[in-house]
N, C-alpha and C. Protein backbone atom coordinates (compact mmCIF):
# COMPACT_ATOMS: atom_id res chain seq x y z
N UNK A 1 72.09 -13.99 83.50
CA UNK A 1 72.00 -12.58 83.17
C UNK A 1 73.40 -11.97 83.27
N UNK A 2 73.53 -11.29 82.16
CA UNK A 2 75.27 -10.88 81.97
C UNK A 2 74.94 -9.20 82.56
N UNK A 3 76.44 -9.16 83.20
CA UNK A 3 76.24 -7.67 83.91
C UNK A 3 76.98 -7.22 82.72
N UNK A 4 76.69 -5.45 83.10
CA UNK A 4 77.10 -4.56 81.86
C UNK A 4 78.68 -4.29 82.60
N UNK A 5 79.67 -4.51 82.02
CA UNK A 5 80.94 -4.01 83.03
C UNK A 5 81.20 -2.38 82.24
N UNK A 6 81.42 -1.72 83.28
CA UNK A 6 82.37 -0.25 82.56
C UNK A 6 83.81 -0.65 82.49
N UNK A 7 84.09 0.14 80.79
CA UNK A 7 85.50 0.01 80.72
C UNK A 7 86.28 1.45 80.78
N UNK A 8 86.74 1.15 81.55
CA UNK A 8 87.78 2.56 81.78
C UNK A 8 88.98 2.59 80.99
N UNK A 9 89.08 3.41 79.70
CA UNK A 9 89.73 3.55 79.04
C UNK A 9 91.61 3.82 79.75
N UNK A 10 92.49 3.23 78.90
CA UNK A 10 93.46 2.92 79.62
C UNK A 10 94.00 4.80 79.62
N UNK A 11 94.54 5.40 80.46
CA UNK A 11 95.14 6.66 80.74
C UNK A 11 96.91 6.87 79.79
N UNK A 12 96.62 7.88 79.33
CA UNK A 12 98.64 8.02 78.59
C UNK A 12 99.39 8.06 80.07
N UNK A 13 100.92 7.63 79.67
CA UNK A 13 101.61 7.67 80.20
C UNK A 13 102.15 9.57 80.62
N UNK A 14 102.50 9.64 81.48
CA UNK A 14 102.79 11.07 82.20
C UNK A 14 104.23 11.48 81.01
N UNK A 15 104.19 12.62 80.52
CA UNK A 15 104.98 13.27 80.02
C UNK A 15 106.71 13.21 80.07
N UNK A 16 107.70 12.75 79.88
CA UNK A 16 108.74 12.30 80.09
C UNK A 16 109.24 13.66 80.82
N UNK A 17 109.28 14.99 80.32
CA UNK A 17 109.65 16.22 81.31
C UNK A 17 108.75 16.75 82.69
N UNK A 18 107.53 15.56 82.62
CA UNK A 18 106.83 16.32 83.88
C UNK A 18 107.18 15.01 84.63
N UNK A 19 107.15 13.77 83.99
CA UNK A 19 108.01 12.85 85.21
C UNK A 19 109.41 12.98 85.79
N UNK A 20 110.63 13.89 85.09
CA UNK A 20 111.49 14.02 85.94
C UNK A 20 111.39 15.59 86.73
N UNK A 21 110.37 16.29 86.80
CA UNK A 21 109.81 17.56 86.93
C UNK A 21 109.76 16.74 88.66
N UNK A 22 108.72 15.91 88.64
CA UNK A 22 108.05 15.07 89.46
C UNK A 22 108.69 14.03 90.54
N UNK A 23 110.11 13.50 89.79
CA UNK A 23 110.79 13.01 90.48
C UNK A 23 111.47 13.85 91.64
N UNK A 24 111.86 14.93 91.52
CA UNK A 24 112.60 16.34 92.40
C UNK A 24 111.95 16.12 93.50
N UNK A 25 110.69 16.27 92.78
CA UNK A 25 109.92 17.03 94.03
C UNK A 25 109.67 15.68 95.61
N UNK A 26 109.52 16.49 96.85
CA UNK A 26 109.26 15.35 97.56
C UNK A 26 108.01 15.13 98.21
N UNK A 27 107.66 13.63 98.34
CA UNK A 27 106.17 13.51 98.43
C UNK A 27 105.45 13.58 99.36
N UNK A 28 105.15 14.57 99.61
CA UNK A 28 104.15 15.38 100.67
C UNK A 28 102.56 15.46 100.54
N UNK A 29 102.13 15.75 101.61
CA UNK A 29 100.28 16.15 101.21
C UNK A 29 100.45 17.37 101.57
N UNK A 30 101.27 17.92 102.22
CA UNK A 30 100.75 19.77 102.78
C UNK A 30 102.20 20.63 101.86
N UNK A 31 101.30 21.87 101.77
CA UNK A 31 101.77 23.07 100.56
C UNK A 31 102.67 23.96 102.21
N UNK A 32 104.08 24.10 102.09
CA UNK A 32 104.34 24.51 103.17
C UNK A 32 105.62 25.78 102.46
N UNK A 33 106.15 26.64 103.02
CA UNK A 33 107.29 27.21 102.96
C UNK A 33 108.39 27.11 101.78
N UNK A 34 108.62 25.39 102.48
CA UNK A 34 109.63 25.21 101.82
C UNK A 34 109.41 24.51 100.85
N UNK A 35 107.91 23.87 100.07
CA UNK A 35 107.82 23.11 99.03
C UNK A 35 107.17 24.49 97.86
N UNK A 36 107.09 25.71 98.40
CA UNK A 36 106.45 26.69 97.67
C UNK A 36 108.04 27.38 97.13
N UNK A 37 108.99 27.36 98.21
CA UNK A 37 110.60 27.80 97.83
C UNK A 37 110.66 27.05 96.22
N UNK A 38 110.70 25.82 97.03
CA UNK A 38 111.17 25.00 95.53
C UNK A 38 110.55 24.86 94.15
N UNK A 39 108.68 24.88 94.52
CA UNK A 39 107.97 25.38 93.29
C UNK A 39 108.53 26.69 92.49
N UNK A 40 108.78 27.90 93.33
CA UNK A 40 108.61 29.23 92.30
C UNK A 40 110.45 28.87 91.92
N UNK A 41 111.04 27.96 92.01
CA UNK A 41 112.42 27.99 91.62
C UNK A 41 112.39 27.51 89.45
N UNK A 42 111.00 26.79 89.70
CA UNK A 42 111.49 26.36 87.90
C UNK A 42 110.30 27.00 87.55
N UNK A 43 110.64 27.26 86.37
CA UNK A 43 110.02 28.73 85.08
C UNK A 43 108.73 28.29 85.16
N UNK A 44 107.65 29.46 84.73
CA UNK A 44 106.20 29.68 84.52
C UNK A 44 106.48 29.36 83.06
N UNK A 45 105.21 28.70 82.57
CA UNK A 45 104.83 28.55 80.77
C UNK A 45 104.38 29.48 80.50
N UNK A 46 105.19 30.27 79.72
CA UNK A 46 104.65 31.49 78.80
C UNK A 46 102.97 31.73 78.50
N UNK A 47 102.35 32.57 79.07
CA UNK A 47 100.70 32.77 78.49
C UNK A 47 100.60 32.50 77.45
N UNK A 48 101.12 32.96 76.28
CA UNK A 48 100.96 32.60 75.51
C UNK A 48 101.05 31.34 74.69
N UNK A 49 101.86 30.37 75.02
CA UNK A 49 101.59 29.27 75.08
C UNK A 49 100.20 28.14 75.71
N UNK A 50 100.16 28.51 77.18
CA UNK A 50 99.02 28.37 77.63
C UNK A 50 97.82 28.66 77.17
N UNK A 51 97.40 30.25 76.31
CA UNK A 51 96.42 30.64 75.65
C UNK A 51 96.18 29.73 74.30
N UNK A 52 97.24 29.30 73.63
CA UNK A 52 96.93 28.67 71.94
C UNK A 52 96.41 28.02 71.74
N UNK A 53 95.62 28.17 70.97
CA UNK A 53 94.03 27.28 70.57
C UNK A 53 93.40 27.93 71.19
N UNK A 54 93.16 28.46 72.20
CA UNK A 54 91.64 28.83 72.85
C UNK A 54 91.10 29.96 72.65
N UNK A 55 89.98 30.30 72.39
CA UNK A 55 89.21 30.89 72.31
C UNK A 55 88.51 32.22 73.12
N UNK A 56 90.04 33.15 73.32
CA UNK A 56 90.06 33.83 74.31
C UNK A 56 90.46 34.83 73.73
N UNK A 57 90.31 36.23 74.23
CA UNK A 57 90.72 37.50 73.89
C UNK A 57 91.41 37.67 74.81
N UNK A 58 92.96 38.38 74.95
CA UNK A 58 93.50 38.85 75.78
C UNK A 58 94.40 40.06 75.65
N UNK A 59 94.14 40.72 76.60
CA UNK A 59 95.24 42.10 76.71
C UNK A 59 95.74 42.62 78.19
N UNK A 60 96.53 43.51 77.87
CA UNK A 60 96.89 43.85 79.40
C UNK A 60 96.48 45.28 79.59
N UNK A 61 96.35 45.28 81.18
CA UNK A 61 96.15 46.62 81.40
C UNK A 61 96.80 46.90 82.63
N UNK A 62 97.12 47.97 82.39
CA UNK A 62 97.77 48.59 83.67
C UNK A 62 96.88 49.09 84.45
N UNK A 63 96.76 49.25 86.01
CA UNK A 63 96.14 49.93 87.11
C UNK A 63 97.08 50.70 88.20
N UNK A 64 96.97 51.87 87.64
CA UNK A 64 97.38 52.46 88.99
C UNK A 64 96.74 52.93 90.03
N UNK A 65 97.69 52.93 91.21
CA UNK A 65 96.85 53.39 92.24
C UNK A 65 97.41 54.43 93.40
N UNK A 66 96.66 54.74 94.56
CA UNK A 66 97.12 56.03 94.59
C UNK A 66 96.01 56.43 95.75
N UNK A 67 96.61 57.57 96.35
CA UNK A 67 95.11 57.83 96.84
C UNK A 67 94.25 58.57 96.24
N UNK A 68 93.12 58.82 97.10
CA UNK A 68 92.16 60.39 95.52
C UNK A 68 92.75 61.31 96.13
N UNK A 69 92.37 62.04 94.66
CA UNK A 69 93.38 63.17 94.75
C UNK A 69 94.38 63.38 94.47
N UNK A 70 94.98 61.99 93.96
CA UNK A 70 96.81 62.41 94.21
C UNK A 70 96.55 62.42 92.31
């Protein structure tokens, strides 16, 4: 009796700018101080980039605030 094997499709290789993104960084398990310093040091991806293709409405809004009354 032949077993059914699962094949786990082989995975892409990691992105050539998120592997040297990746190399920087050092390899830790805990989110601390100084690995959050070094995260907010390289750029956010534009929303709008992030949004393309999808199927989303977006706008901005402002909130101000204040106390009542004012």
């Amino acid at each position: 009796m032949a077993k059914d094997l699962a094949v786990t499709p082989a995975r892409p290789d990691l992105d050539p700018g998120l592997r040297a993104l990746l190399a920087e960084m050092p390899l830790m398990s805990e989110l601390n101080p100084e690995v959050l310093a070094q995260l907010r040091r390289y750029p956010s991806t534009p929303i709008d980039t992030l949004l393309d293709g999808r199927a989303v409405d977006r706008r901005e809004i402002t909130i101000t605030t204040g106390s009542p009354g004012s």
